[in-house]
C-alpha atoms as a PDB file:
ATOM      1  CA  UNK A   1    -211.381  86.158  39.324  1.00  0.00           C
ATOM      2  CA  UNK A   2    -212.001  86.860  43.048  1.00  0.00           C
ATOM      3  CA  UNK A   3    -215.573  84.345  42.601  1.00  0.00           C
ATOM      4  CA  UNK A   4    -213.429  81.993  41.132  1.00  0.00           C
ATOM      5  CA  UNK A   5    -210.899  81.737  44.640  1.00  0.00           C
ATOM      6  CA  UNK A   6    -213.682  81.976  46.675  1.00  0.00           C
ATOM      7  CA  UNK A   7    -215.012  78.784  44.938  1.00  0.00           C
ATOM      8  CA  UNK A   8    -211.966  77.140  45.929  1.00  0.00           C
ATOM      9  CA  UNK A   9    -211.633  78.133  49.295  1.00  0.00           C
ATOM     10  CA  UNK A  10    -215.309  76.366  50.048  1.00  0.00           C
ATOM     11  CA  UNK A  11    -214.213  73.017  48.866  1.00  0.00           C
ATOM     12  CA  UNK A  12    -213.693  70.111  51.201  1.00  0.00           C
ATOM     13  CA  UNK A  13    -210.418  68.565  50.584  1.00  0.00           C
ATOM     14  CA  UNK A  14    -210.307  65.357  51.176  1.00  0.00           C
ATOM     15  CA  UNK A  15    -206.796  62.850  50.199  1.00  0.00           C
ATOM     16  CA  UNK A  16    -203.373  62.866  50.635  1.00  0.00           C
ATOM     17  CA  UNK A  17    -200.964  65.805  50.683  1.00  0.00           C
ATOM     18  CA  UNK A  18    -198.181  65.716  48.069  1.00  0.00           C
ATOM     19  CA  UNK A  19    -195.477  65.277  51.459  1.00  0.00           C
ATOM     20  CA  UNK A  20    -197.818  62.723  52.828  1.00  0.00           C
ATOM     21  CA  UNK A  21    -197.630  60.499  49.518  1.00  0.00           C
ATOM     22  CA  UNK A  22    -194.138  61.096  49.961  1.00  0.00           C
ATOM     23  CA  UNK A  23    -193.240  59.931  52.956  1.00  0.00           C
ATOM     24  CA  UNK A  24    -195.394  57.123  52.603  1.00  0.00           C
ATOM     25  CA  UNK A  25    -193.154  55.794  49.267  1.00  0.00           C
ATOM     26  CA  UNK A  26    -190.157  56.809  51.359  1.00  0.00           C
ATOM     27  CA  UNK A  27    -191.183  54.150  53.995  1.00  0.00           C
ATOM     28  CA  UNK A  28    -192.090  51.530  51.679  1.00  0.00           C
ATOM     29  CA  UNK A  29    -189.175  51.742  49.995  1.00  0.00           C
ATOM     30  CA  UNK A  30    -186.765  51.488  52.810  1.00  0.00           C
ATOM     31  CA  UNK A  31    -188.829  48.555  54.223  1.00  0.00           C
ATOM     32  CA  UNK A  32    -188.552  46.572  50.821  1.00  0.00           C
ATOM     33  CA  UNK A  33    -185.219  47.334  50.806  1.00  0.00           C
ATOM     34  CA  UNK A  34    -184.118  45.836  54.265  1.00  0.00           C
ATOM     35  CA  UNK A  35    -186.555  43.169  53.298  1.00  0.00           C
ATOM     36  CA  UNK A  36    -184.461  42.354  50.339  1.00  0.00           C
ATOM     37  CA  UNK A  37    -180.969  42.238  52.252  1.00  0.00           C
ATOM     38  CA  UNK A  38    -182.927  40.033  54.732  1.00  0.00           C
ATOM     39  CA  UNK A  39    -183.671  37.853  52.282  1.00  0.00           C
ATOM     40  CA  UNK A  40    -180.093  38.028  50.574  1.00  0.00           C
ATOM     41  CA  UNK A  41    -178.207  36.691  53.773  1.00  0.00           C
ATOM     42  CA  UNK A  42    -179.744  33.466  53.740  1.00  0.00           C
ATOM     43  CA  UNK A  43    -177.667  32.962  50.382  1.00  0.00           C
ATOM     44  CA  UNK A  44    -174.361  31.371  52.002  1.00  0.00           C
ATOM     45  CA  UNK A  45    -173.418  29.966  48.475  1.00  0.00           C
ATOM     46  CA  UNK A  46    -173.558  33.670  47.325  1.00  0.00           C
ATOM     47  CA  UNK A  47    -171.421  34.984  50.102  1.00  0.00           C
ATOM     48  CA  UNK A  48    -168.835  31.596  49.324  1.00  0.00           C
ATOM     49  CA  UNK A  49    -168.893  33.102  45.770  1.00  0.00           C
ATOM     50  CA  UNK A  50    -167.883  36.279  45.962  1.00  0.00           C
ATOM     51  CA  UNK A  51    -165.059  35.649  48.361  1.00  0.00           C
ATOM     52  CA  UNK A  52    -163.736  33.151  45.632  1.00  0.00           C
ATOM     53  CA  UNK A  53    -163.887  35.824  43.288  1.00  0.00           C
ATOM     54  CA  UNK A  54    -162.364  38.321  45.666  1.00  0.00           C
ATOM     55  CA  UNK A  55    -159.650  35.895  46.311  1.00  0.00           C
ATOM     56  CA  UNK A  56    -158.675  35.695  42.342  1.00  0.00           C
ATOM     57  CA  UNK A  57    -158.957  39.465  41.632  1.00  0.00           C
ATOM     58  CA  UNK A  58    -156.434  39.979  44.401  1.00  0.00           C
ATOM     59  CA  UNK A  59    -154.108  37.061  42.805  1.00  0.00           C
ATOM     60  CA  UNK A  60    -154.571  39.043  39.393  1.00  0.00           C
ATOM     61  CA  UNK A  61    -153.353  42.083  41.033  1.00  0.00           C
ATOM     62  CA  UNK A  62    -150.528  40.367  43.380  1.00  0.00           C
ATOM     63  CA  UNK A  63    -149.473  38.703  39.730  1.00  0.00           C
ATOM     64  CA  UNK A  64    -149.417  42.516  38.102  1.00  0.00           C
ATOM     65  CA  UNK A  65    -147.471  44.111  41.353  1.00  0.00           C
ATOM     66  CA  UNK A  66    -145.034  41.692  41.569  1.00  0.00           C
ATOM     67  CA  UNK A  67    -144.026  42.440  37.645  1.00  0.00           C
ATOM     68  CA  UNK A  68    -144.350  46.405  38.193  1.00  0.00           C
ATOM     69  CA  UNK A  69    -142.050  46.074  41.618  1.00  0.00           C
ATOM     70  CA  UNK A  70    -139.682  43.766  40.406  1.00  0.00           C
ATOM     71  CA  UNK A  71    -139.513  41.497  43.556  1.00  0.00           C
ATOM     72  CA  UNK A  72    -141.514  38.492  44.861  1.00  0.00           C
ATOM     73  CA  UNK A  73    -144.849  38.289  46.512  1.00  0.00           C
ATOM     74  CA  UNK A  74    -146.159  35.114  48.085  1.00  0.00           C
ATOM     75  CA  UNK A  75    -149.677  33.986  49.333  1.00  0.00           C
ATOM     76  CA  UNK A  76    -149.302  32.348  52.578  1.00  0.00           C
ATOM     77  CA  UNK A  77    -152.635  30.032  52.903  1.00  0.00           C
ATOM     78  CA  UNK A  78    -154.438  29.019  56.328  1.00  0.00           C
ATOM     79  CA  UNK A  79    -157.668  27.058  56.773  1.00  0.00           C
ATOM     80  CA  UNK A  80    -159.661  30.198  57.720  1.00  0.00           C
ATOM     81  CA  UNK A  81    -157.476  32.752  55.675  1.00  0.00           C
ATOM     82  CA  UNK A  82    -155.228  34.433  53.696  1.00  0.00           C
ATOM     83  CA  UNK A  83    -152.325  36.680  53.576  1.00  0.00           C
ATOM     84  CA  UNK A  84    -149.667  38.082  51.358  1.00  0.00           C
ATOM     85  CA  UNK A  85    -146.066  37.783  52.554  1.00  0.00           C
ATOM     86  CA  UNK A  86    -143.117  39.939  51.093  1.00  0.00           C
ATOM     87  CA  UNK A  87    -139.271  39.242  51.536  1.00  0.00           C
ATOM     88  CA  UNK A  88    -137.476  41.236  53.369  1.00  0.00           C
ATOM     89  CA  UNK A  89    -133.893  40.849  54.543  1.00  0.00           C
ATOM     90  CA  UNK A  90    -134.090  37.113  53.539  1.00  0.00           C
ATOM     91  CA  UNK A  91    -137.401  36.249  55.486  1.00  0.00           C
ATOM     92  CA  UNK A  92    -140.846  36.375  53.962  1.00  0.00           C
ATOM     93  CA  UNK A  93    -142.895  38.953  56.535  1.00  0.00           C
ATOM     94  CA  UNK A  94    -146.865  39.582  55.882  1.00  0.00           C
ATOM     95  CA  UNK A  95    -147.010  42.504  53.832  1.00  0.00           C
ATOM     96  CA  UNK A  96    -148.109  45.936  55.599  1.00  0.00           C
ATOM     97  CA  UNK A  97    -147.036  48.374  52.850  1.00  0.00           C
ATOM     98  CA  UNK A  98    -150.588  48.489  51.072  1.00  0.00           C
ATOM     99  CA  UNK A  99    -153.901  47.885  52.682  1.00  0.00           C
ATOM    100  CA  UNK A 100    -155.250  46.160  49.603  1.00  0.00           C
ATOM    101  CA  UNK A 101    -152.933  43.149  50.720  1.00  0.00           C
ATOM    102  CA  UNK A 102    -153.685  42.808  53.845  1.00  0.00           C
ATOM    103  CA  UNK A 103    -154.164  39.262  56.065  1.00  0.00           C
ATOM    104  CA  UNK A 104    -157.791  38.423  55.630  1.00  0.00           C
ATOM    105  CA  UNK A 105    -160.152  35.970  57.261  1.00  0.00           C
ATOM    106  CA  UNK A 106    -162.905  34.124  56.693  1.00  0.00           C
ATOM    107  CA  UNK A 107    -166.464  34.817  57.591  1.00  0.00           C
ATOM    108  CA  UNK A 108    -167.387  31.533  60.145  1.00  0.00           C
ATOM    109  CA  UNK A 109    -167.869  28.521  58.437  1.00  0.00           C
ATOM    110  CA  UNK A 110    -165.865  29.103  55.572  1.00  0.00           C
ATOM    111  CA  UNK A 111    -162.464  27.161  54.824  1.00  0.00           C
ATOM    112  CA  UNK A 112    -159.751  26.726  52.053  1.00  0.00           C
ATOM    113  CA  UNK A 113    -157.464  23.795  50.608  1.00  0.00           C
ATOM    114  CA  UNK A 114    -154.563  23.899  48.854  1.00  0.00           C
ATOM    115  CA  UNK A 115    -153.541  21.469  45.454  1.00  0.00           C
ATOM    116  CA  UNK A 116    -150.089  22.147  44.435  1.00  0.00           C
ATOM    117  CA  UNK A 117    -149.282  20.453  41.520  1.00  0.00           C
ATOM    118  CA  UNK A 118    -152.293  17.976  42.320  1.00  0.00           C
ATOM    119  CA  UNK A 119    -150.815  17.066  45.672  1.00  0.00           C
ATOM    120  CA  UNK A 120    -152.866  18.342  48.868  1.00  0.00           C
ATOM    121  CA  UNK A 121    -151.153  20.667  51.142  1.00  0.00           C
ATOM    122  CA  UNK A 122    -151.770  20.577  55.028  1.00  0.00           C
ATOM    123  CA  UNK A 123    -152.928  23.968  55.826  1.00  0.00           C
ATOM    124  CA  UNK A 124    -152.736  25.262  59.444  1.00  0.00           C
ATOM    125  CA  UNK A 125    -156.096  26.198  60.651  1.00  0.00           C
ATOM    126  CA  UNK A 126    -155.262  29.888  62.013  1.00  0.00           C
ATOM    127  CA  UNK A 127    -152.204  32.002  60.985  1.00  0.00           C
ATOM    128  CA  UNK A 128    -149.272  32.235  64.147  1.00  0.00           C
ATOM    129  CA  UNK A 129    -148.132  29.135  64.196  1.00  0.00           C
ATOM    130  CA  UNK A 130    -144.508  29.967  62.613  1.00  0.00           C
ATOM    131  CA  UNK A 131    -142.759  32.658  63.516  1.00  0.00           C
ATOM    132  CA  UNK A 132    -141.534  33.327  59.944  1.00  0.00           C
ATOM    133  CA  UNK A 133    -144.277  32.653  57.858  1.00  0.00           C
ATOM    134  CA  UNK A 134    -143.406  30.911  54.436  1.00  0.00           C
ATOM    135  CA  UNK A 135    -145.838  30.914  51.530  1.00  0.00           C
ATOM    136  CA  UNK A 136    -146.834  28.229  49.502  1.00  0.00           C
ATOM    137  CA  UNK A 137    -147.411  30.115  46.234  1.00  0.00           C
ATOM    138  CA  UNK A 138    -144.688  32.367  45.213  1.00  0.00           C
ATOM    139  CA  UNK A 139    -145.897  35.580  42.346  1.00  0.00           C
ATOM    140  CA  UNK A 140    -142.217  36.128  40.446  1.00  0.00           C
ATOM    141  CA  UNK A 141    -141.787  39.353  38.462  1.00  0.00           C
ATOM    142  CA  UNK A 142    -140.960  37.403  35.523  1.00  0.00           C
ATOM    143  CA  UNK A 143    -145.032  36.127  35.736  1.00  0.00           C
ATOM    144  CA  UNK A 144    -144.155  32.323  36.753  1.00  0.00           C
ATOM    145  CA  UNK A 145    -146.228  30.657  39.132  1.00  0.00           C
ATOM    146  CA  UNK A 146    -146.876  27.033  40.209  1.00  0.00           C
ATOM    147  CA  UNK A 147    -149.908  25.467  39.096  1.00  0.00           C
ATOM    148  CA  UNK A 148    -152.190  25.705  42.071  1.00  0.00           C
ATOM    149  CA  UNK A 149    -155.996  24.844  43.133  1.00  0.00           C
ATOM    150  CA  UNK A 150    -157.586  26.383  45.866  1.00  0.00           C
ATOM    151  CA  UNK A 151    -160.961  25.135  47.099  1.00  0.00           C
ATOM    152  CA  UNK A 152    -163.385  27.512  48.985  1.00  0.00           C
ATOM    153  CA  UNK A 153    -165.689  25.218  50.946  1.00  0.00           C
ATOM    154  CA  UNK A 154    -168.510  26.377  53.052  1.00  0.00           C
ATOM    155  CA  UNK A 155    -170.156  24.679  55.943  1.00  0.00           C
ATOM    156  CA  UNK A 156    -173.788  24.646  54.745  1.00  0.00           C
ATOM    157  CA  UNK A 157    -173.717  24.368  51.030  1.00  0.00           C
ATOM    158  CA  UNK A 158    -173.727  21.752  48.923  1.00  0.00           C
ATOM    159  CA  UNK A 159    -170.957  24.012  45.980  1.00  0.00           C
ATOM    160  CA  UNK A 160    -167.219  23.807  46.540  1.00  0.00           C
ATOM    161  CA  UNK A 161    -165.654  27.041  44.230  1.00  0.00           C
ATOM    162  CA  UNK A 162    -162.539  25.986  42.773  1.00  0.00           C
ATOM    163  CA  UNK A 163    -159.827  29.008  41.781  1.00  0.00           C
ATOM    164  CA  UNK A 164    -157.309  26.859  39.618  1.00  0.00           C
ATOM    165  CA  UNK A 165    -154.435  28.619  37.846  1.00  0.00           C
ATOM    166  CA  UNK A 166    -153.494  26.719  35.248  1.00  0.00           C
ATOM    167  CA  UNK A 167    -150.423  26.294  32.310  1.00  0.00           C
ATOM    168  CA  UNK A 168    -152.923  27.079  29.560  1.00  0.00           C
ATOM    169  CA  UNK A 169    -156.131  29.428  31.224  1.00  0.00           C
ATOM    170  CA  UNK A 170    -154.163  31.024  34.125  1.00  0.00           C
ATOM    171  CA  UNK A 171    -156.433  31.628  36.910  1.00  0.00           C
ATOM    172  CA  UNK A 172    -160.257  30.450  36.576  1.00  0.00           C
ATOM    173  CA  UNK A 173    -162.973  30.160  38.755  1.00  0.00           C
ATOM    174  CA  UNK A 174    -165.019  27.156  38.922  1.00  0.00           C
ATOM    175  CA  UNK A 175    -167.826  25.656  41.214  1.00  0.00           C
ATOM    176  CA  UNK A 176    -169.338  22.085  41.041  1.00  0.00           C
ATOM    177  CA  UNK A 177    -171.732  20.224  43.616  1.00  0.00           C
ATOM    178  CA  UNK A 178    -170.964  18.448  45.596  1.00  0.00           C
ATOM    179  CA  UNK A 179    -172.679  15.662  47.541  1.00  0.00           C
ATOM    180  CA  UNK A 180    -174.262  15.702  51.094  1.00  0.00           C
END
């Protein structure tokens, strides 16, 4: 047994270590990675997407809280935003009891319209203009709503997302192209 470690010991190694492999995957990995969001920013349409699709989850939910609190909720729509208004002492005020509904803006070059009952609405482009804000769709507890389409547009892209809440589907999520 001792020959058989003294064998051993005479042997040139010559490679990698285990931790130098390692490492070496751990470095490749993270710069594929970074490489990959890199390449994931240049996506504007995907970025236009999901804020669409943000924007309907939270009407889903605004739709569900205003049935489970038995009051009101409206959306209060600017050109570069969003926020959720609440009444209180017979004047809507932006809602600051939950975080989820908080005002949000738009990353730059992003903007919405509003189609109530296919008429355009003006939209302000920032939010402060009134000093009581009033919404322009109202969420009842007993689940009625207008019928509404709001159009996320996006400086750079050629897609306009659509979230349309209709009589018969409720709210949907559509895109279509449109031309430069």
């Amino acid at each position: 047994m001792g020959a058989k470690i003294s064998q051993l010991k005479g042997l040139n190694a010559s490679g990698f270590t285990l931790i130098e492999l390692l490492i070496a995957m751990v470095l490749i990995g993270l710069m594929s990675s970074m490489a990959m969001l890199a390449m994931g920013n240049t996506d504007n349409s995907k970025q236009q997407q999901l804020e669409i699709q943000r924007l309907a989850k939270l009407l889903e939910l605004v739709e569900q809280e205003a049935m489970i609190r038995g009051d009101s909720i409206g959306l209060e729509l600017v050109g570069q935003g969003y926020r959720f208004l609440s009444p209180a002492q017979g004047k809507w005020q932006p809602e600051n009891t939950d975080a989820v509904f908080r005002q949000r803006d738009l990353p730059t070059g992003m903007s919405l319209s509003l189609t109530l009952d296919e008429k355009p609405v003006y939209l302000h482009n920032r939010f402060g203009g009134n000093v009581h804000p009033e919404p322009q769709i109202v969420f009842t507890p007993d689940g009625a709503t207008d019928v509404f389409q709001i159009a996320l547009d996006l400086a750079k892209s050629d897609l306009r997302f659509w979230l349309s809440n209709t009589v018969d589907e409720g709210l949907a999520v559509s895109s279509v192209a449109i031309k430069p």
